[in-house]
PDB file of N, CA and C in Angstrom:
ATOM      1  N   UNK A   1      66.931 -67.027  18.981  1.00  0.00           N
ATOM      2  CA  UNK A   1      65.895 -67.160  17.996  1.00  0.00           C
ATOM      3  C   UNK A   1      64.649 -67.698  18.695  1.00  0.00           C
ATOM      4  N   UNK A   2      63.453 -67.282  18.247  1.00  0.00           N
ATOM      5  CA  UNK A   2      62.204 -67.950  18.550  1.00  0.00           C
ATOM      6  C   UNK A   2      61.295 -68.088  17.803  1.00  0.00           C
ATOM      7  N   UNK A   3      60.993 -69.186  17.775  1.00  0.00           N
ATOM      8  CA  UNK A   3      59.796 -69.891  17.097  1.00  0.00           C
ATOM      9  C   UNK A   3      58.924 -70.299  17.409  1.00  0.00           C
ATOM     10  N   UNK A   4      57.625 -69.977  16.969  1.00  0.00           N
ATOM     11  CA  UNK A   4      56.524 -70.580  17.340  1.00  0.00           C
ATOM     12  C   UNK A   4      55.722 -71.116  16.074  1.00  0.00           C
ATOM     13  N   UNK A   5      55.391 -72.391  16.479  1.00  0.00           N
ATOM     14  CA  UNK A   5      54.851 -73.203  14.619  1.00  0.00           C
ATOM     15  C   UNK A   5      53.334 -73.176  15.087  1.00  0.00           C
ATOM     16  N   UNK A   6      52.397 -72.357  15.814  1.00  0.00           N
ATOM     17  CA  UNK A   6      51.183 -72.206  15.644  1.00  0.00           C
ATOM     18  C   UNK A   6      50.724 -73.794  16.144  1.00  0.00           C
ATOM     19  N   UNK A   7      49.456 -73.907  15.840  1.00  0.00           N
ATOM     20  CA  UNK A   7      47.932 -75.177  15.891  1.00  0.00           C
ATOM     21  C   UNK A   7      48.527 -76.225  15.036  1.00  0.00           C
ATOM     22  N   UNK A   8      47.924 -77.139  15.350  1.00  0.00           N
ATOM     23  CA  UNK A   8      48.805 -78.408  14.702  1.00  0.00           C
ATOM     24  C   UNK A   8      49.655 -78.938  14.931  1.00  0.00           C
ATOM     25  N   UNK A   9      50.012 -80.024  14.324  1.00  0.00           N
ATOM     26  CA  UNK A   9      51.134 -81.224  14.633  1.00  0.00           C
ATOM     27  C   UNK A   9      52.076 -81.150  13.839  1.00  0.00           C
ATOM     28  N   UNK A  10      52.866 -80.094  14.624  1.00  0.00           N
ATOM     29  CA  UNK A  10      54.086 -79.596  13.978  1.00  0.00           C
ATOM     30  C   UNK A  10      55.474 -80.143  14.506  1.00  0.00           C
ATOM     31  N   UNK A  11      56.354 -80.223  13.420  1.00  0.00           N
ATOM     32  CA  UNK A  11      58.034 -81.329  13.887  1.00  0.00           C
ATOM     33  C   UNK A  11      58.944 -79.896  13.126  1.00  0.00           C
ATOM     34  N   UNK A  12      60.155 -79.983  14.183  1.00  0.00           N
ATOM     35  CA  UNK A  12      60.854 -78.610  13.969  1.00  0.00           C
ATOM     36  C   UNK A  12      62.191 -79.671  13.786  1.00  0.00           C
ATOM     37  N   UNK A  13      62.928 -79.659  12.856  1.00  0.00           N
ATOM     38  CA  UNK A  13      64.230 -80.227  12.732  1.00  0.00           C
ATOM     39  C   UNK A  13      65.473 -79.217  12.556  1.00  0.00           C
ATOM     40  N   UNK A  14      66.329 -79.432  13.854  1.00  0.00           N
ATOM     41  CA  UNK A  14      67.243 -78.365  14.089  1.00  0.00           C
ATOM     42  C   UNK A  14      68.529 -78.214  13.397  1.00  0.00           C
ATOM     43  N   UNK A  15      69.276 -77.475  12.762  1.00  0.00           N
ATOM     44  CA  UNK A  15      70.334 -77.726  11.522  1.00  0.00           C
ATOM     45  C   UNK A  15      71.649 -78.288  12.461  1.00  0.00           C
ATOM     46  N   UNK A  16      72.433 -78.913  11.908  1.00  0.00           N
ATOM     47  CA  UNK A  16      73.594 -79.345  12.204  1.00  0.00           C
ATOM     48  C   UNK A  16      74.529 -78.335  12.345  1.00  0.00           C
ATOM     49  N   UNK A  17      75.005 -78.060  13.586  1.00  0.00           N
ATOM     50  CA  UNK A  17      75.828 -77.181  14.410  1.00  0.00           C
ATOM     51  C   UNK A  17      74.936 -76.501  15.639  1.00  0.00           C
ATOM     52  N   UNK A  18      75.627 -75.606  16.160  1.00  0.00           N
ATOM     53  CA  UNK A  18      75.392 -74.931  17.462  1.00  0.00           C
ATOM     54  C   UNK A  18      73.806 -74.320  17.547  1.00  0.00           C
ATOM     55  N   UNK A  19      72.664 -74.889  17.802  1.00  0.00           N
ATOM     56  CA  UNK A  19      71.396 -73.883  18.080  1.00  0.00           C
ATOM     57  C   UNK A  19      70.870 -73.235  19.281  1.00  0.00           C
ATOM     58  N   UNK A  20      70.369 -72.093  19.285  1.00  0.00           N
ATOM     59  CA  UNK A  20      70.095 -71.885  20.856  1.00  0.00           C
ATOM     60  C   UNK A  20      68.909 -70.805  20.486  1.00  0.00           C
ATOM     61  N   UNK A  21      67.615 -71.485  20.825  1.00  0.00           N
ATOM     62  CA  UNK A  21      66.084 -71.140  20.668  1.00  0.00           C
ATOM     63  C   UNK A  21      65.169 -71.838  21.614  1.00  0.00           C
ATOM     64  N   UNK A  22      64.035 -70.401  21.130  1.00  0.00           N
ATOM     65  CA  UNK A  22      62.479 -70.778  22.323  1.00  0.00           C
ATOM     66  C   UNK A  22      61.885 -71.401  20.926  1.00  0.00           C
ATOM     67  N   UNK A  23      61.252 -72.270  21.655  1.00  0.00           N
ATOM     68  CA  UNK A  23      60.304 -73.354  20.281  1.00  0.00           C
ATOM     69  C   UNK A  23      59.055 -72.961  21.318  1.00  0.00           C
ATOM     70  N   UNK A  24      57.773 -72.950  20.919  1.00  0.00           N
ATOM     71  CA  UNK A  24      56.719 -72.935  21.263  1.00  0.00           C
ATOM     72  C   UNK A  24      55.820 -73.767  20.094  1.00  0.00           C
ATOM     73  N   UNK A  25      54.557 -74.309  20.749  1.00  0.00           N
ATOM     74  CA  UNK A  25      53.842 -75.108  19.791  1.00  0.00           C
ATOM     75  C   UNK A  25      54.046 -76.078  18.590  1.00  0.00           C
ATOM     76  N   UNK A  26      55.222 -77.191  19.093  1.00  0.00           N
ATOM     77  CA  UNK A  26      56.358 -77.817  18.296  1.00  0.00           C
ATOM     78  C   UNK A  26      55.842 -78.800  19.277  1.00  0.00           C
ATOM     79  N   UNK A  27      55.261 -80.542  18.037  1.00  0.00           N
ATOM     80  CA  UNK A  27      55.197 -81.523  18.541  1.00  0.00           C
ATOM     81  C   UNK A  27      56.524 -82.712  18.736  1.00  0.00           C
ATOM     82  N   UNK A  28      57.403 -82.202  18.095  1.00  0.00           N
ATOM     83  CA  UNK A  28      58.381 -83.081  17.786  1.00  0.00           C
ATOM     84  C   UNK A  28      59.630 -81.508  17.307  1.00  0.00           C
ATOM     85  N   UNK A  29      60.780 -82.244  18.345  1.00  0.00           N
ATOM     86  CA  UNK A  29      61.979 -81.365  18.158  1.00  0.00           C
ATOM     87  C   UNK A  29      62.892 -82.680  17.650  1.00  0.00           C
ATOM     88  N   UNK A  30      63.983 -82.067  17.045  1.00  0.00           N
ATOM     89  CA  UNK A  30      64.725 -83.320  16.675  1.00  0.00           C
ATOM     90  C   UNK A  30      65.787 -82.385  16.464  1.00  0.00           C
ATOM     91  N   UNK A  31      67.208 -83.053  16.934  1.00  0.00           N
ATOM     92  CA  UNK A  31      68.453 -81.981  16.902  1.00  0.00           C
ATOM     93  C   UNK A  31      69.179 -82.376  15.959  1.00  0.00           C
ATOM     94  N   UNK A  32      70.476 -82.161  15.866  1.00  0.00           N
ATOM     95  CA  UNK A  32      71.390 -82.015  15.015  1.00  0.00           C
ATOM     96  C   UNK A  32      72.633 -82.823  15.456  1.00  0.00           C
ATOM     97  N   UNK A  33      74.243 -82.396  15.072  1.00  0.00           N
ATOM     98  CA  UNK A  33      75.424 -82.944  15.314  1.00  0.00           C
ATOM     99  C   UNK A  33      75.830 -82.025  16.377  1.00  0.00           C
ATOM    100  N   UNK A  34      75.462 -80.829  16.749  1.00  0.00           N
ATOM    101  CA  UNK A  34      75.832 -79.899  17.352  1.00  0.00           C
ATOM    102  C   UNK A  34      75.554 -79.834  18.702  1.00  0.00           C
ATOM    103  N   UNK A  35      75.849 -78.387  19.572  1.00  0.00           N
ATOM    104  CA  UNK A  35      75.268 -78.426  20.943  1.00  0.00           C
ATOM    105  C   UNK A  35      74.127 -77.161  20.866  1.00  0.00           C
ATOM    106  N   UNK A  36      73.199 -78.171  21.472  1.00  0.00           N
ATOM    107  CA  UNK A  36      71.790 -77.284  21.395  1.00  0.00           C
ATOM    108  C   UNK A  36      71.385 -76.937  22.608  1.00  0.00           C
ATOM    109  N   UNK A  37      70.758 -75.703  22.585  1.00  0.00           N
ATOM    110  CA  UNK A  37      70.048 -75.587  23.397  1.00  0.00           C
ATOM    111  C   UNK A  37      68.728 -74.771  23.753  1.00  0.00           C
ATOM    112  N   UNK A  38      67.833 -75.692  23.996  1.00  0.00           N
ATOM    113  CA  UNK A  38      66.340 -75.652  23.335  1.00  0.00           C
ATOM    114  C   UNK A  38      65.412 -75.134  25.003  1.00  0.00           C
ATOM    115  N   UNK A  39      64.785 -73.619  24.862  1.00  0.00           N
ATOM    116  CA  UNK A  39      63.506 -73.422  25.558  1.00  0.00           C
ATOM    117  C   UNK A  39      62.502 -73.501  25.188  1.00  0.00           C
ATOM    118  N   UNK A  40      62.019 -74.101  26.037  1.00  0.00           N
ATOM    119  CA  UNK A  40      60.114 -74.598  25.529  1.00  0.00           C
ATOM    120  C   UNK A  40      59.257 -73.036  25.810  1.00  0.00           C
ATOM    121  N   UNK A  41      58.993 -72.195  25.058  1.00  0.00           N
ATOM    122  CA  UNK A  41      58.123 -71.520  25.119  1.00  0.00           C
ATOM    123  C   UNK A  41      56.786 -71.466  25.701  1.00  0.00           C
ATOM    124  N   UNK A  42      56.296 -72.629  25.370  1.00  0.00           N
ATOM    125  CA  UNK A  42      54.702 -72.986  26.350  1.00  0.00           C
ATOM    126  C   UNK A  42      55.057 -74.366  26.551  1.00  0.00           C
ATOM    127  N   UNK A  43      54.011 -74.529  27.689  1.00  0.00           N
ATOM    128  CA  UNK A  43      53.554 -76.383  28.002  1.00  0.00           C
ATOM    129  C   UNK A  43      53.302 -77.017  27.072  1.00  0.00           C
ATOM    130  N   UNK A  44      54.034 -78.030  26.888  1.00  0.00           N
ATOM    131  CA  UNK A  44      53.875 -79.767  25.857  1.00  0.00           C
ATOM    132  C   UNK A  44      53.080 -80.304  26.939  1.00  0.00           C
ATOM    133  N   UNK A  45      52.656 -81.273  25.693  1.00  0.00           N
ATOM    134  CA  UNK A  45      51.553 -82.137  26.516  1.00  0.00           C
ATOM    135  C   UNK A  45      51.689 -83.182  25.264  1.00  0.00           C
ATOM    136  N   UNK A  46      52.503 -84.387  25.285  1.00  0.00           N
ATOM    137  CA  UNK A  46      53.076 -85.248  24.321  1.00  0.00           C
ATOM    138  C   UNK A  46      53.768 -85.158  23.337  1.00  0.00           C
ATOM    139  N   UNK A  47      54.482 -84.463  23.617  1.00  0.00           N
ATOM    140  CA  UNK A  47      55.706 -83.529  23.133  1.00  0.00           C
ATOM    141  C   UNK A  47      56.349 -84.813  22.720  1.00  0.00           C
ATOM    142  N   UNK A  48      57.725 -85.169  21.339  1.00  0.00           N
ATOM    143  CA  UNK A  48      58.609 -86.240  21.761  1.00  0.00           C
ATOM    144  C   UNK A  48      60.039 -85.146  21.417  1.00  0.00           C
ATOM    145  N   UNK A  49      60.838 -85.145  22.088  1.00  0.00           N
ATOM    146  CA  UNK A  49      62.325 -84.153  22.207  1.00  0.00           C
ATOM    147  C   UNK A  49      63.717 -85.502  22.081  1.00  0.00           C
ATOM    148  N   UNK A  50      64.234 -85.096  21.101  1.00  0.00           N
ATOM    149  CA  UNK A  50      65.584 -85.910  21.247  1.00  0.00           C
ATOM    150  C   UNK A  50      66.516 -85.021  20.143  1.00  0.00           C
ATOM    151  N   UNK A  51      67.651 -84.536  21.164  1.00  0.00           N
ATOM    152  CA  UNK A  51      68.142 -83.499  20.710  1.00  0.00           C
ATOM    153  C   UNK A  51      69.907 -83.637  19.533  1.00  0.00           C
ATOM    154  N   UNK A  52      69.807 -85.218  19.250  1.00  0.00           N
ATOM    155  CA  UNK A  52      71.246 -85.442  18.825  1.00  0.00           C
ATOM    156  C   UNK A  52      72.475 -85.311  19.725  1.00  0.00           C
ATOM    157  N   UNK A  53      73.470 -85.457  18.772  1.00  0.00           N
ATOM    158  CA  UNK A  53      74.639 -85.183  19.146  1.00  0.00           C
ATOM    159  C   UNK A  53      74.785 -84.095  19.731  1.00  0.00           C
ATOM    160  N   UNK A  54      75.923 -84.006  20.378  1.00  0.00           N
ATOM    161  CA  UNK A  54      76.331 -82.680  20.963  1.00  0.00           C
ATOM    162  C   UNK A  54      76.162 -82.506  22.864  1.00  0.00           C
ATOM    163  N   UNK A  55      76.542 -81.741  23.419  1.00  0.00           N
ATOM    164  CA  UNK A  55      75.886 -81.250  24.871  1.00  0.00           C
ATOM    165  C   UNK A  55      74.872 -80.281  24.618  1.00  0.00           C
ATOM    166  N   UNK A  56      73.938 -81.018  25.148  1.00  0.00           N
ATOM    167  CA  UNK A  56      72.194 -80.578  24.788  1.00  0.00           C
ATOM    168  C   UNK A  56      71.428 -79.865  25.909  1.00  0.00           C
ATOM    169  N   UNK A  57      71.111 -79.004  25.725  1.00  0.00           N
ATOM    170  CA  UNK A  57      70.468 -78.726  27.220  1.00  0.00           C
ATOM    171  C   UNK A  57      68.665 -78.171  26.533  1.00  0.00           C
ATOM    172  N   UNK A  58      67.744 -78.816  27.340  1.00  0.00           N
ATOM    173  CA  UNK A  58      67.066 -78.575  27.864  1.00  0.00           C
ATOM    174  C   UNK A  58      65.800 -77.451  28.514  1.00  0.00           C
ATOM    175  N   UNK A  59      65.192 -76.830  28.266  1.00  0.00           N
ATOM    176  CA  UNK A  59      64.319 -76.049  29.986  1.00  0.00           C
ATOM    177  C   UNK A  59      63.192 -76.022  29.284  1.00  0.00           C
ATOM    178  N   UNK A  60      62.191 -76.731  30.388  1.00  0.00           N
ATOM    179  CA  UNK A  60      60.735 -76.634  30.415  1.00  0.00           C
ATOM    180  C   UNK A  60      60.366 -75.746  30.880  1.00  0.00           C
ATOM    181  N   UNK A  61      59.296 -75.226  30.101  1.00  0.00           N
ATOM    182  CA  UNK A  61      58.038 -74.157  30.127  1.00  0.00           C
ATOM    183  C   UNK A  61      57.650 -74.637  31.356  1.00  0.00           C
ATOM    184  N   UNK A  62      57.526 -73.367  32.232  1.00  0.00           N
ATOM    185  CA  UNK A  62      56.735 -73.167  33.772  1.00  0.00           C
ATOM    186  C   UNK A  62      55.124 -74.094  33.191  1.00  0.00           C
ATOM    187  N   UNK A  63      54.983 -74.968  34.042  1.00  0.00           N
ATOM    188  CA  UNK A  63      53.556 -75.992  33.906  1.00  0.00           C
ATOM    189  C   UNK A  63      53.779 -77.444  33.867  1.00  0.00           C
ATOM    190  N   UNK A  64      52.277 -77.629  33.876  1.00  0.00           N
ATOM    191  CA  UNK A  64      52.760 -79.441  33.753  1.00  0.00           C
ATOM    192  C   UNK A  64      53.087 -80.008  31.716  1.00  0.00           C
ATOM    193  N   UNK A  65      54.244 -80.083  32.053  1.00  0.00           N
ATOM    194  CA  UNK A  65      54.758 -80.374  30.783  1.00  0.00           C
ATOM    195  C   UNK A  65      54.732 -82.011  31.271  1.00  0.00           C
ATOM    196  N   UNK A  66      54.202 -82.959  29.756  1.00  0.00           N
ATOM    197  CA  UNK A  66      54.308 -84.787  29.141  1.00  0.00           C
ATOM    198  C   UNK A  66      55.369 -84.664  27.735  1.00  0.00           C
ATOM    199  N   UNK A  67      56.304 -85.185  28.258  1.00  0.00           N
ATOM    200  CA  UNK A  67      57.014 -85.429  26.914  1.00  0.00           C
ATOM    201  C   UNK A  67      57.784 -86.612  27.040  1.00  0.00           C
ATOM    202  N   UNK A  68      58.218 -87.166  26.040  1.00  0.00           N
ATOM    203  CA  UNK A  68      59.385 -88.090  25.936  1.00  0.00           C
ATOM    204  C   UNK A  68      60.719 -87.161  25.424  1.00  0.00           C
ATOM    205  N   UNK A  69      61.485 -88.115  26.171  1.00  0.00           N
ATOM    206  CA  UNK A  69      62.666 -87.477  25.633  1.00  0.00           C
ATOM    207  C   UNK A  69      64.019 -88.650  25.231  1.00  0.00           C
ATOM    208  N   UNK A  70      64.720 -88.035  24.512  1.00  0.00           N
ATOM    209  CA  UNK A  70      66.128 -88.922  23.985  1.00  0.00           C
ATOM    210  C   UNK A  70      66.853 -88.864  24.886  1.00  0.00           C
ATOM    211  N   UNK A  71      67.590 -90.014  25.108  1.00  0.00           N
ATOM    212  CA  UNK A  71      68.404 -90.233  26.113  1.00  0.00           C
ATOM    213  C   UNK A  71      69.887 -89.381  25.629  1.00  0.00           C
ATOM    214  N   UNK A  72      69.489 -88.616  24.900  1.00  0.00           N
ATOM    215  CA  UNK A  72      71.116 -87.676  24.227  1.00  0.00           C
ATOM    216  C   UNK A  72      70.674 -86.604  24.487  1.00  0.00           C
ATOM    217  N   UNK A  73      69.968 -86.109  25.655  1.00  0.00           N
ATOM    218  CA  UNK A  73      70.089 -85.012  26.266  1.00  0.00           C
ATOM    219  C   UNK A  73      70.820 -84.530  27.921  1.00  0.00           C
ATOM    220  N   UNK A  74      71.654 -83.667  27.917  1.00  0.00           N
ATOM    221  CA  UNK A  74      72.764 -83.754  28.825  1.00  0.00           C
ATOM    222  C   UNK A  74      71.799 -83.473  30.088  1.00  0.00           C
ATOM    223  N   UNK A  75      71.520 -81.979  29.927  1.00  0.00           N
ATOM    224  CA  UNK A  75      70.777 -81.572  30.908  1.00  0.00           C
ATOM    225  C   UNK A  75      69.261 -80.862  30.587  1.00  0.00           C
ATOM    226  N   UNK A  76      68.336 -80.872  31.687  1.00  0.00           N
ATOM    227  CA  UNK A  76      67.350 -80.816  31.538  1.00  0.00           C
ATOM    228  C   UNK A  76      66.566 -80.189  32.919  1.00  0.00           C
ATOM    229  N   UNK A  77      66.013 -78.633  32.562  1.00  0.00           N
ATOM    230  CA  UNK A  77      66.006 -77.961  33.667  1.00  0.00           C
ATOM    231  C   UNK A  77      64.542 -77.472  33.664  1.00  0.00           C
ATOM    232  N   UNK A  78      63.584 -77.878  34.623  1.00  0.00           N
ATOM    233  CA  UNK A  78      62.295 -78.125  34.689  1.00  0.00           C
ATOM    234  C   UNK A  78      62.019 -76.679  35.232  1.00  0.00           C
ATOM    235  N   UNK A  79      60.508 -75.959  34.780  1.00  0.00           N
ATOM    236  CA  UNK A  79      60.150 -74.970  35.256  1.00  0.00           C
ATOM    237  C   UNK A  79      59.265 -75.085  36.041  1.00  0.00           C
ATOM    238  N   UNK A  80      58.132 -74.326  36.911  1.00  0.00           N
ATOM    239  CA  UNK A  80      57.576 -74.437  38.167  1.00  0.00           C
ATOM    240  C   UNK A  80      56.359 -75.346  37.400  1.00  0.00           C
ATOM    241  N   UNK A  81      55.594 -76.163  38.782  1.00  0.00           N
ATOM    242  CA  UNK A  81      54.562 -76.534  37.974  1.00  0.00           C
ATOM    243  C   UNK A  81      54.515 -78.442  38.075  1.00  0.00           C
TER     244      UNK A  81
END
């Protein structure tokens, strides 16, 4: 699945169970009970990511990506940049 929430200060809250999507233009991700696993479509730039429960994975958009992140993310796989 992919999503992109456009301009603005947008928060994407992910449903409880298994997700696996490109988020683009999403200021705030927030996960579920499940195992997620979340591609950044474009560069964050104060992004905050904390993905819940589950084995969580991760991958940054090629660039200089700023985010915070939840310490309940397993892995986390950086793109060039």
């Amino acid at each position: 699945m992919t999503v992109n929430l456009g301009s603005g200060t947008d928060s994407l809250t992910l449903a409880n169970g298994t997700n696996v999507l490109t988020v683009s233009n999403a200021e705030t991700i927030t996960g579920g009970t499940g195992n997620d696993a979340v591609t950044l479509g474009s560069v964050v730039s104060g992004a905050t990511i904390s993905l819940g429960a589950g084995t969580d994975t991760l991958v940054l958009a090629s660039g200089a990506n700023t985010l915070t992140i939840g310490a309940d993310i397993e892995t986390i796989t950086g793109g060039t940049g």
